[in-house]
ModelCIF file with pLDDT and N, C-alpha, C, O atoms, coordinates in Angstrom:
data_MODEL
#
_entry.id   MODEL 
#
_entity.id                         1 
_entity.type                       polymer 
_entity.pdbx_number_of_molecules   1 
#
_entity_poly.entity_id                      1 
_entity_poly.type                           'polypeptide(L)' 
_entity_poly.nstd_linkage                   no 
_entity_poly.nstd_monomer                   no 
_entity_poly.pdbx_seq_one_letter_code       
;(UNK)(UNK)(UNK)(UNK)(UNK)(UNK)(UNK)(UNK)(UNK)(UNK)(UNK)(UNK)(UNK)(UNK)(UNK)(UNK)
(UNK)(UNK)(UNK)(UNK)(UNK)(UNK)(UNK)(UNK)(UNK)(UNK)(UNK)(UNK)(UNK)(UNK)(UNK)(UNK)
(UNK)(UNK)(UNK)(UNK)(UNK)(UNK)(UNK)(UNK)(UNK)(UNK)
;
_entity_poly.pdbx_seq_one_letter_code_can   XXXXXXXXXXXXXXXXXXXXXXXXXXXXXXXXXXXXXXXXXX 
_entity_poly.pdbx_strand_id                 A 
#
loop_
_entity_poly_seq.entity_id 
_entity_poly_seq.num 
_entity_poly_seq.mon_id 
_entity_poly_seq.hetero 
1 1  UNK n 
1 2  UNK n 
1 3  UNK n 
1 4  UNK n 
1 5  UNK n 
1 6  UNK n 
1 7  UNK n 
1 8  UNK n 
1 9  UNK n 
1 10 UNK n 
1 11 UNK n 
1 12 UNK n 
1 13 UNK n 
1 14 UNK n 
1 15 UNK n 
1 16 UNK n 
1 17 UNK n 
1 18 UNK n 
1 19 UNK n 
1 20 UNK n 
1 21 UNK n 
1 22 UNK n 
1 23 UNK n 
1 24 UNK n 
1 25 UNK n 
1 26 UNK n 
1 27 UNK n 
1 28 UNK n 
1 29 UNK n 
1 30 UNK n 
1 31 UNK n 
1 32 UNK n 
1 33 UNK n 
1 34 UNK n 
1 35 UNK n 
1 36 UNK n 
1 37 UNK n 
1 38 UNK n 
1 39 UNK n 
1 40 UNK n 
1 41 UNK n 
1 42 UNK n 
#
_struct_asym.id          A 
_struct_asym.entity_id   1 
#
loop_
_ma_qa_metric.id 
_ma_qa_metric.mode 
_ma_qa_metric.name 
_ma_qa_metric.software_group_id 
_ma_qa_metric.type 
1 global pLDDT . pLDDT 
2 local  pLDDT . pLDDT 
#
_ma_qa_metric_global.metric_id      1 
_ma_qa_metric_global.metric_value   90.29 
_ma_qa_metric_global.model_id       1 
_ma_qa_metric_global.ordinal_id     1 
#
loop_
_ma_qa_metric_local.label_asym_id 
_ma_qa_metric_local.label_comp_id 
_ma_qa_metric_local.label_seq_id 
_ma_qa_metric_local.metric_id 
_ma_qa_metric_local.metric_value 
_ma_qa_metric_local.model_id 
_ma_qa_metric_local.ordinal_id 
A UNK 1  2 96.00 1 1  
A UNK 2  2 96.00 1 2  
A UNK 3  2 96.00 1 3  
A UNK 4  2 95.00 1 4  
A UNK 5  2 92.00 1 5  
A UNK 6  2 93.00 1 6  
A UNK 7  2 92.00 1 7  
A UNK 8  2 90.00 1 8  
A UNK 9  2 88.00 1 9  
A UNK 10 2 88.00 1 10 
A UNK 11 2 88.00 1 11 
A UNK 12 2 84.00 1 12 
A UNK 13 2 79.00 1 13 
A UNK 14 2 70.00 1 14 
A UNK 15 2 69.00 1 15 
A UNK 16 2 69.00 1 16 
A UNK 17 2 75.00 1 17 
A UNK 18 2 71.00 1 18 
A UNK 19 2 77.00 1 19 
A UNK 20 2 86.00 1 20 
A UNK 21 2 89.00 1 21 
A UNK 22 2 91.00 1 22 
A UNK 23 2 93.00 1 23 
A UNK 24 2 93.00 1 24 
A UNK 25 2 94.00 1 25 
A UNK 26 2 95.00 1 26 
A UNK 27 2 96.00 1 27 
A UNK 28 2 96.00 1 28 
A UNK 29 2 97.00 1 29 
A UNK 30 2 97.00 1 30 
A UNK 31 2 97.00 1 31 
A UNK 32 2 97.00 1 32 
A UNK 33 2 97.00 1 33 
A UNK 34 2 97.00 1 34 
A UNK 35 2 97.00 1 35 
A UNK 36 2 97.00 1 36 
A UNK 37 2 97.00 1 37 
A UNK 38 2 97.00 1 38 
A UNK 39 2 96.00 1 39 
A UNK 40 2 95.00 1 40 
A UNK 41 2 95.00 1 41 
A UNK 42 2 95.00 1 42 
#
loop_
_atom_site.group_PDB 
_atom_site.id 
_atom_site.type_symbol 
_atom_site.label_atom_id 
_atom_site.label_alt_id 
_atom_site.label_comp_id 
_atom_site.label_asym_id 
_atom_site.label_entity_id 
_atom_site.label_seq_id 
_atom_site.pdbx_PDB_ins_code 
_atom_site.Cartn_x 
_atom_site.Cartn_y 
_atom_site.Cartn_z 
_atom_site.occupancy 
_atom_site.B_iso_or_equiv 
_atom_site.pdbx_formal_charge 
_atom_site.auth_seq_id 
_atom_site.auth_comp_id 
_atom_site.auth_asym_id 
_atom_site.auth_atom_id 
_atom_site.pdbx_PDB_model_num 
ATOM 1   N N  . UNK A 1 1  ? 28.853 114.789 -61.870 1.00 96.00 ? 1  UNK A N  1 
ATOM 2   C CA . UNK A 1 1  ? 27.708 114.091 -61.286 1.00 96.00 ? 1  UNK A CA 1 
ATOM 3   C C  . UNK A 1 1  ? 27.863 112.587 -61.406 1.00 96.00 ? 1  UNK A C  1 
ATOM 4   O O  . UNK A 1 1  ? 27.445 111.992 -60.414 1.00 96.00 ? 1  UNK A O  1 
ATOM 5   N N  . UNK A 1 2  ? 28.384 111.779 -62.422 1.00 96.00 ? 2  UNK A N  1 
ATOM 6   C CA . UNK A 1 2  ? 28.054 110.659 -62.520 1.00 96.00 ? 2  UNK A CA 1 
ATOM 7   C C  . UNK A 1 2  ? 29.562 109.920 -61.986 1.00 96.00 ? 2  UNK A C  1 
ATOM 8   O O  . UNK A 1 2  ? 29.707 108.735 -61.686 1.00 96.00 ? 2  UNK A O  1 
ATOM 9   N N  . UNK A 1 3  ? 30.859 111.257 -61.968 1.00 96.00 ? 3  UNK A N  1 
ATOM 10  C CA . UNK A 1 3  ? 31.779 110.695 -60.556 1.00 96.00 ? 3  UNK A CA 1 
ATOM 11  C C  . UNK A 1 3  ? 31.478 110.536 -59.251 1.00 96.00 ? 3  UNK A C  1 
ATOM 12  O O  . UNK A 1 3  ? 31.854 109.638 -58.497 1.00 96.00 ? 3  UNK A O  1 
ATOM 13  N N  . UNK A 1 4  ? 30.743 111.506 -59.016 1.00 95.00 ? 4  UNK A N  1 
ATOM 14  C CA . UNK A 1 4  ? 30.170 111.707 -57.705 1.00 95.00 ? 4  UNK A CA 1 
ATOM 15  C C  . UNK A 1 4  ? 29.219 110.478 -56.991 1.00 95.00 ? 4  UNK A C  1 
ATOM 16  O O  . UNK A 1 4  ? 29.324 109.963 -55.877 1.00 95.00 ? 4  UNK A O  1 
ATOM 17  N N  . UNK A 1 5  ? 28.313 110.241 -58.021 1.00 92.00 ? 5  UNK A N  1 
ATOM 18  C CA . UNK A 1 5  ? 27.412 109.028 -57.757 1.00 92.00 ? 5  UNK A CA 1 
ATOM 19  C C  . UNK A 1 5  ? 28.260 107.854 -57.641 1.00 92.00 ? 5  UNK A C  1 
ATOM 20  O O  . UNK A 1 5  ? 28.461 107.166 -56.640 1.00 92.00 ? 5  UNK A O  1 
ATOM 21  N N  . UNK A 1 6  ? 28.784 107.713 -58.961 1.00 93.00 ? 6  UNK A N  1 
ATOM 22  C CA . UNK A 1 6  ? 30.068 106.177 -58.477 1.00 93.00 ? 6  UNK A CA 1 
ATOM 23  C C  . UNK A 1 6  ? 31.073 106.076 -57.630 1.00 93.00 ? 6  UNK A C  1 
ATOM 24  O O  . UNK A 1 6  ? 31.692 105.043 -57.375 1.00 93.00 ? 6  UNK A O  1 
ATOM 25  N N  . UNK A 1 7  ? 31.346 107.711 -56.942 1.00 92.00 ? 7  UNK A N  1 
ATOM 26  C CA . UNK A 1 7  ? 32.051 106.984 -55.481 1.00 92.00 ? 7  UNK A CA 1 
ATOM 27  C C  . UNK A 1 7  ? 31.137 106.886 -54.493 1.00 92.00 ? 7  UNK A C  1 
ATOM 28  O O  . UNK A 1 7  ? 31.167 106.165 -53.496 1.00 92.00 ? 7  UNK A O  1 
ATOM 29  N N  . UNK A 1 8  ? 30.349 107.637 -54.830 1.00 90.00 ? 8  UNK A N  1 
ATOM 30  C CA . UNK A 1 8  ? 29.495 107.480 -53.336 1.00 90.00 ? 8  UNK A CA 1 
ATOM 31  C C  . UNK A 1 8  ? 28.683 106.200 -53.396 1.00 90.00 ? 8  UNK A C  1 
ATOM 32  O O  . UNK A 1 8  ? 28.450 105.675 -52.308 1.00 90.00 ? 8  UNK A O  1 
ATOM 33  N N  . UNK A 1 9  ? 28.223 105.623 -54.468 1.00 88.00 ? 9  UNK A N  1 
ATOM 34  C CA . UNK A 1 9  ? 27.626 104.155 -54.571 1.00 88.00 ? 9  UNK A CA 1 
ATOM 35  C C  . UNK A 1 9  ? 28.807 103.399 -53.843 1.00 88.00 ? 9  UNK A C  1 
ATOM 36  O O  . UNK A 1 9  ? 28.506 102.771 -52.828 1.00 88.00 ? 9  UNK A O  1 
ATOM 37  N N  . UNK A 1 10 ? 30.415 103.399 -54.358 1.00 88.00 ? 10 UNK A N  1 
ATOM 38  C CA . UNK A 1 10 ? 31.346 102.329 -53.911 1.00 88.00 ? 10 UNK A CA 1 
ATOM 39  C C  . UNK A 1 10 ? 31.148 101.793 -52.584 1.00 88.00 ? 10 UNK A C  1 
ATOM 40  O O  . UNK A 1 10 ? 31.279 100.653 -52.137 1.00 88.00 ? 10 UNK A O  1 
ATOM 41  N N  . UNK A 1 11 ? 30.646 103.389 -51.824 1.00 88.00 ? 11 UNK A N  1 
ATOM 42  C CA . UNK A 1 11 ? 30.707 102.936 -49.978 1.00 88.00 ? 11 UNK A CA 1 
ATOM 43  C C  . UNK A 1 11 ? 29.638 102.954 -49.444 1.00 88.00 ? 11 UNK A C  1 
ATOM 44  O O  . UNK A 1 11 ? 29.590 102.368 -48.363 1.00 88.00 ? 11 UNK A O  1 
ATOM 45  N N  . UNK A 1 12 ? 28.655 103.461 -49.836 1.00 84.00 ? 12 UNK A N  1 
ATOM 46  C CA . UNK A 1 12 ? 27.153 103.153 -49.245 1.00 84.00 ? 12 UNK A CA 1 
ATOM 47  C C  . UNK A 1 12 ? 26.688 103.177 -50.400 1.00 84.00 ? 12 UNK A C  1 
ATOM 48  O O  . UNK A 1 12 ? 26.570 104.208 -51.062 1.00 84.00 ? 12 UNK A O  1 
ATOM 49  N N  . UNK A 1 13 ? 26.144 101.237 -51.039 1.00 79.00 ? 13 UNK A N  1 
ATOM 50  C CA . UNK A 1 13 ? 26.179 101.145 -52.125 1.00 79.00 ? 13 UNK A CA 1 
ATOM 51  C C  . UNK A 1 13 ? 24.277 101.039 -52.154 1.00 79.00 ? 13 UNK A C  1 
ATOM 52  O O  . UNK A 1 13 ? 23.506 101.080 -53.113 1.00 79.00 ? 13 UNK A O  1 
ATOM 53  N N  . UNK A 1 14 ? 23.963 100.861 -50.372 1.00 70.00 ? 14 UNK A N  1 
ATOM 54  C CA . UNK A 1 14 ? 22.618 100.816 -50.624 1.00 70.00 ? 14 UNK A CA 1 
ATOM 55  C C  . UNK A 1 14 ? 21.485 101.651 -50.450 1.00 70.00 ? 14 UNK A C  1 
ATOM 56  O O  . UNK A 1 14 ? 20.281 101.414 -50.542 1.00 70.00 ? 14 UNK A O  1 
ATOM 57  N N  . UNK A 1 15 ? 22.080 102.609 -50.197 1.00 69.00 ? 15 UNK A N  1 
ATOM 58  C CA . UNK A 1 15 ? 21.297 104.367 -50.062 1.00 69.00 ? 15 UNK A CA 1 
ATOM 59  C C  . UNK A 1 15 ? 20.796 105.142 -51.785 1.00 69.00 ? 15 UNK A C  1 
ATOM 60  O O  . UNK A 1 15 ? 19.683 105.374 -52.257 1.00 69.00 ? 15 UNK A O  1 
ATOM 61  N N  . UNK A 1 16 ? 21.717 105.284 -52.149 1.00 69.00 ? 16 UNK A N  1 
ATOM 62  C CA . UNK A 1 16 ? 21.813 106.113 -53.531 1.00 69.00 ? 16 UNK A CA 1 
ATOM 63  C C  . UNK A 1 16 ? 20.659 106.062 -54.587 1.00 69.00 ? 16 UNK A C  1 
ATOM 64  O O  . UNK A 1 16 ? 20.315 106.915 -55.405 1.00 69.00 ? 16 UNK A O  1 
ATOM 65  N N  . UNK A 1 17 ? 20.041 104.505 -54.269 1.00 75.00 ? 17 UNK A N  1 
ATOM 66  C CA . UNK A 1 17 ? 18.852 104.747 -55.234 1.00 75.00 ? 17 UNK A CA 1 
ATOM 67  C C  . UNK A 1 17 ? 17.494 105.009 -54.695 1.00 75.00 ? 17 UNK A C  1 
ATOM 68  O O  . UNK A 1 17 ? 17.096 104.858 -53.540 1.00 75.00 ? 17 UNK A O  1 
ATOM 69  N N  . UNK A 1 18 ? 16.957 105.362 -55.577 1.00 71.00 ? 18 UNK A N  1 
ATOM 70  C CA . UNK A 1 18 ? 15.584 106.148 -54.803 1.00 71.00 ? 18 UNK A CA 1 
ATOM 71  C C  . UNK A 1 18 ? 14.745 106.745 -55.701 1.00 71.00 ? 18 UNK A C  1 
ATOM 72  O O  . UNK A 1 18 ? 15.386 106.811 -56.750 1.00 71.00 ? 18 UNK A O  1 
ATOM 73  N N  . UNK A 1 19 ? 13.684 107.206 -55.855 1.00 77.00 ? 19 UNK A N  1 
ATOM 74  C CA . UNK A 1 19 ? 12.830 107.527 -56.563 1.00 77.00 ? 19 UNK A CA 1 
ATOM 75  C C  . UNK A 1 19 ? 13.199 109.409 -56.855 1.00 77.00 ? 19 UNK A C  1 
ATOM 76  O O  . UNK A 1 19 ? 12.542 110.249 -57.470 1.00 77.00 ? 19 UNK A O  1 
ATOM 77  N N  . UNK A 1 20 ? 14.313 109.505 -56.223 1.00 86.00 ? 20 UNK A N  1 
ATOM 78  C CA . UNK A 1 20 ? 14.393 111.173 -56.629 1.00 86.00 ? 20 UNK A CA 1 
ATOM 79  C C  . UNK A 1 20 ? 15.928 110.939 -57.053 1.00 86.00 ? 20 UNK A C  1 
ATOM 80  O O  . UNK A 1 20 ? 16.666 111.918 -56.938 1.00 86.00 ? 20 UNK A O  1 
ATOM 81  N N  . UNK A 1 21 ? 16.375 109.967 -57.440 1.00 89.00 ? 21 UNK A N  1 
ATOM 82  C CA . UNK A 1 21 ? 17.578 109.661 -58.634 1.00 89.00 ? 21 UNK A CA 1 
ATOM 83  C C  . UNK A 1 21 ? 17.632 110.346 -59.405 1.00 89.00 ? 21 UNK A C  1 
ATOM 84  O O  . UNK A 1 21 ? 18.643 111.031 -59.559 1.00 89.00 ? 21 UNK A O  1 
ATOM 85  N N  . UNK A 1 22 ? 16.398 110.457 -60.330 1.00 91.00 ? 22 UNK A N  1 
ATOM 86  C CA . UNK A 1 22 ? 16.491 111.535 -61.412 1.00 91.00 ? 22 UNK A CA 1 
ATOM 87  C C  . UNK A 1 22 ? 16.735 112.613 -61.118 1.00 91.00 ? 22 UNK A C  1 
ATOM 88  O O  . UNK A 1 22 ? 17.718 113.232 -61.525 1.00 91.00 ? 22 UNK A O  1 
ATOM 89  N N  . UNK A 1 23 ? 15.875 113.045 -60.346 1.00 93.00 ? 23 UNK A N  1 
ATOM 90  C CA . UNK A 1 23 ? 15.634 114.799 -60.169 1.00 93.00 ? 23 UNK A CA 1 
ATOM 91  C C  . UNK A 1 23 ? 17.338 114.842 -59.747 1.00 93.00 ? 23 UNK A C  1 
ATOM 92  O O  . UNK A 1 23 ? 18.100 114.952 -60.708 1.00 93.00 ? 23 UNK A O  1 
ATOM 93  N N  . UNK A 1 24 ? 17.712 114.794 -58.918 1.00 93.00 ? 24 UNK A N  1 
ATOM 94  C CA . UNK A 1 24 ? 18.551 114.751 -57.950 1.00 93.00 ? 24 UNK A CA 1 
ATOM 95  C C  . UNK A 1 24 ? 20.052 114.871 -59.179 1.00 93.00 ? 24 UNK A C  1 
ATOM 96  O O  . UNK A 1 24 ? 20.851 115.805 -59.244 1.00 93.00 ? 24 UNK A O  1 
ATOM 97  N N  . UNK A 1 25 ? 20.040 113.811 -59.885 1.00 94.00 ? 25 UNK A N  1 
ATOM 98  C CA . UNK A 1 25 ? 21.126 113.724 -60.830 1.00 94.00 ? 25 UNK A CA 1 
ATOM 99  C C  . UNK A 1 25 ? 21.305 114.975 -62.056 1.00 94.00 ? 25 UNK A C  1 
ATOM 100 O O  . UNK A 1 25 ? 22.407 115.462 -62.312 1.00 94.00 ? 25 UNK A O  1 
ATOM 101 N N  . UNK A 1 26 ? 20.102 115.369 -62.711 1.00 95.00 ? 26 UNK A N  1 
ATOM 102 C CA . UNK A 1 26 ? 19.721 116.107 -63.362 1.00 95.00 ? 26 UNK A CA 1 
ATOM 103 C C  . UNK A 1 26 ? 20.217 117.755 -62.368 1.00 95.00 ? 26 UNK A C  1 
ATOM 104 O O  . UNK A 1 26 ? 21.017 118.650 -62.640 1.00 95.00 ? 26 UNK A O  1 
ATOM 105 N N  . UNK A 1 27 ? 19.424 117.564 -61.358 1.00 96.00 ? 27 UNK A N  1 
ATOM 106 C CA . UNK A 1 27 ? 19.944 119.032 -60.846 1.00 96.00 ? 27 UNK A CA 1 
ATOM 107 C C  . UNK A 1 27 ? 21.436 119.042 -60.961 1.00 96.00 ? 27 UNK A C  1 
ATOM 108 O O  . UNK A 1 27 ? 22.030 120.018 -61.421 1.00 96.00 ? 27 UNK A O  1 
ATOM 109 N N  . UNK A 1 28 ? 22.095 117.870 -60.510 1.00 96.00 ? 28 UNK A N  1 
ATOM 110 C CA . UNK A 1 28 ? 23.827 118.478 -60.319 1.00 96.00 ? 28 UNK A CA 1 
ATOM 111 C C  . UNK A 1 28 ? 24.384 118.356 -61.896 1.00 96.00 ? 28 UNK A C  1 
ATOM 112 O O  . UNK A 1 28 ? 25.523 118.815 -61.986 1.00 96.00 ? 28 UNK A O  1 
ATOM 113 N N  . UNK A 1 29 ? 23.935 117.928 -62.951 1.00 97.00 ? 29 UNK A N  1 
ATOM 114 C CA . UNK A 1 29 ? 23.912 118.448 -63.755 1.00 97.00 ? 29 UNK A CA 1 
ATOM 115 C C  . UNK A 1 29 ? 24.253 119.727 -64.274 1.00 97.00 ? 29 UNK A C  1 
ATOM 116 O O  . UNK A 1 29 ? 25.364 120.036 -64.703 1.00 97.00 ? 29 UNK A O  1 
ATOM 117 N N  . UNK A 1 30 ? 22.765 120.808 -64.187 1.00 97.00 ? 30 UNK A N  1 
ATOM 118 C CA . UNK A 1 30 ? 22.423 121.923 -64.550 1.00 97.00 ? 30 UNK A CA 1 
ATOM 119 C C  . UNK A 1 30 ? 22.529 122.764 -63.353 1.00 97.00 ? 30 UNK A C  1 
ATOM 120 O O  . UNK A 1 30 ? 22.264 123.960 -63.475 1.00 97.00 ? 30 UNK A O  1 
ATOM 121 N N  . UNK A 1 31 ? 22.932 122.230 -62.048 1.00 97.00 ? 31 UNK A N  1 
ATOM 122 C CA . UNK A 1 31 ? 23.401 123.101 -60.858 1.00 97.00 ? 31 UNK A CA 1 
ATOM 123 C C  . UNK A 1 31 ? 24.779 124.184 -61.823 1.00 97.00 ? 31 UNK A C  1 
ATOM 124 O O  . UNK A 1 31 ? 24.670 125.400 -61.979 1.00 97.00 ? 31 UNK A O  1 
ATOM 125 N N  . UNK A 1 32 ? 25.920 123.369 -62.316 1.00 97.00 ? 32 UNK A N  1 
ATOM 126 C CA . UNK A 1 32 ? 26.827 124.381 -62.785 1.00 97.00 ? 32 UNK A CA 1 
ATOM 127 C C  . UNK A 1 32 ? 27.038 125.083 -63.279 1.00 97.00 ? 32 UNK A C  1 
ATOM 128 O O  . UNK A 1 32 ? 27.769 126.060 -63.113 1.00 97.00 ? 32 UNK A O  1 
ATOM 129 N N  . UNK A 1 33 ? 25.827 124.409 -64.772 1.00 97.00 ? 33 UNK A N  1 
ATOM 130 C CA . UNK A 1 33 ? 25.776 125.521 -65.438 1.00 97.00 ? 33 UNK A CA 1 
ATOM 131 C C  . UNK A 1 33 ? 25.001 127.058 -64.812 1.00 97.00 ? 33 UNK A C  1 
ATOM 132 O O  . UNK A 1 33 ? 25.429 128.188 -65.045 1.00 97.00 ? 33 UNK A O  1 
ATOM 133 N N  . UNK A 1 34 ? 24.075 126.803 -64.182 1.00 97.00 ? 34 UNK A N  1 
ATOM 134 C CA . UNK A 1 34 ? 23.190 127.888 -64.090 1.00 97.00 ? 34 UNK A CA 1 
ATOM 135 C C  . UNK A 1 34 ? 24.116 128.960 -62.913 1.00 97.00 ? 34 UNK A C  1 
ATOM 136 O O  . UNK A 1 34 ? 23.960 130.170 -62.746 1.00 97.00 ? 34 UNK A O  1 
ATOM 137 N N  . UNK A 1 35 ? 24.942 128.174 -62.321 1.00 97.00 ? 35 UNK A N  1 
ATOM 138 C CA . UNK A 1 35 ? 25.833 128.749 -61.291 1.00 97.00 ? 35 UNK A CA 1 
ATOM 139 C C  . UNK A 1 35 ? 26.879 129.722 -62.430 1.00 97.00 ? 35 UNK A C  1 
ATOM 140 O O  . UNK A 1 35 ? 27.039 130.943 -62.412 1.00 97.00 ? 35 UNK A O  1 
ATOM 141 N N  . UNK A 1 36 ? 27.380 128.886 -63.211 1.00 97.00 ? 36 UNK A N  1 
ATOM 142 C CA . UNK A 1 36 ? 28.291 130.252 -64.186 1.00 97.00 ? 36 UNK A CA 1 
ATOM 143 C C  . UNK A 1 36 ? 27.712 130.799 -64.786 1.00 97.00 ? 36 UNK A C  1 
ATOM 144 O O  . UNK A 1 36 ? 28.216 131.903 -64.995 1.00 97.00 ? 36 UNK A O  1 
ATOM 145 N N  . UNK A 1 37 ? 26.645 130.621 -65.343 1.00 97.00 ? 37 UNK A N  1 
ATOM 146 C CA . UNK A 1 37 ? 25.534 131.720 -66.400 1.00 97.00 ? 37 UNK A CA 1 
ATOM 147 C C  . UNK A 1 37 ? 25.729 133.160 -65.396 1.00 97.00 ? 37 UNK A C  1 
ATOM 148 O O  . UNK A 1 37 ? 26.034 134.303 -65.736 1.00 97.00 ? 37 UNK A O  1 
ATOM 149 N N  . UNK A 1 38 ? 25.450 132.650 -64.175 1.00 97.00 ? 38 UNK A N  1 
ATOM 150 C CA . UNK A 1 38 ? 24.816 133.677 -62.553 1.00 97.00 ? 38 UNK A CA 1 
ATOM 151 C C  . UNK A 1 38 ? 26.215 134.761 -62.885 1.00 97.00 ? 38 UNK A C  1 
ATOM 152 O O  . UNK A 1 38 ? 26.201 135.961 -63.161 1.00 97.00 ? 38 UNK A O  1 
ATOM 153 N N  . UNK A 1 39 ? 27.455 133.749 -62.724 1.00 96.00 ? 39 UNK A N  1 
ATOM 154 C CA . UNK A 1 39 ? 28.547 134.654 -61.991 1.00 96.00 ? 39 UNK A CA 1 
ATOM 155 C C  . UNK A 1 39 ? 28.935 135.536 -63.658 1.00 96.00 ? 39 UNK A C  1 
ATOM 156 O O  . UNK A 1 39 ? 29.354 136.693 -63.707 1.00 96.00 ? 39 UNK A O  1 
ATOM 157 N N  . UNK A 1 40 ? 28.678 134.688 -64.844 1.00 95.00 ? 40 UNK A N  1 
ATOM 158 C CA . UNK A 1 40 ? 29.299 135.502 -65.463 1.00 95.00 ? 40 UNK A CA 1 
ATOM 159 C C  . UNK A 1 40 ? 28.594 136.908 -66.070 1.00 95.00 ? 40 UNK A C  1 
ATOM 160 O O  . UNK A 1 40 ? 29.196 137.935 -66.383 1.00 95.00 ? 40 UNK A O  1 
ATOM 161 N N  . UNK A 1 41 ? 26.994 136.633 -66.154 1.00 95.00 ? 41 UNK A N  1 
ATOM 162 C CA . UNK A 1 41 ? 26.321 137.477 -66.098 1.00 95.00 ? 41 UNK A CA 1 
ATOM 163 C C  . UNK A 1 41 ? 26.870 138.962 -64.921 1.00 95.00 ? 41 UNK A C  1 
ATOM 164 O O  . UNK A 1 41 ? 27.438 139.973 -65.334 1.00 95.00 ? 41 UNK A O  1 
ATOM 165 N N  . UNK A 1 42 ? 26.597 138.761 -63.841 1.00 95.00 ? 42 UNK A N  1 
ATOM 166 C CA . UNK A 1 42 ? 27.360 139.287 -62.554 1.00 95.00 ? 42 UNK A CA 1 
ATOM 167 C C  . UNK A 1 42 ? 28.370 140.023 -62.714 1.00 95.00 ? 42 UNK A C  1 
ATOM 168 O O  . UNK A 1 42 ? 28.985 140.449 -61.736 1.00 95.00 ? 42 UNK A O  1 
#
């Protein structure tokens, strides 16, 4: 997540911030984990 944000800031450096920064960062966060909990449960 916080690679993701610093390339994508490099080239459209004036989009990225916003009032759903948090949420937004936080989900891709805990997006992975909850994605392998899924598959390994599965």
């Amino acid at each position: 997540t916080a690679g993701a944000f610093a390339g994508y800031a490099a080239f459209v450096p004036e989009l990225w911030k916003g009032p759903a920064l948090v949420r937004s960062a936080t989900a891709g966060v805990l997006y992975p984990v909850l994605l392998v909990v899924f598959c390994l449960g599965l």
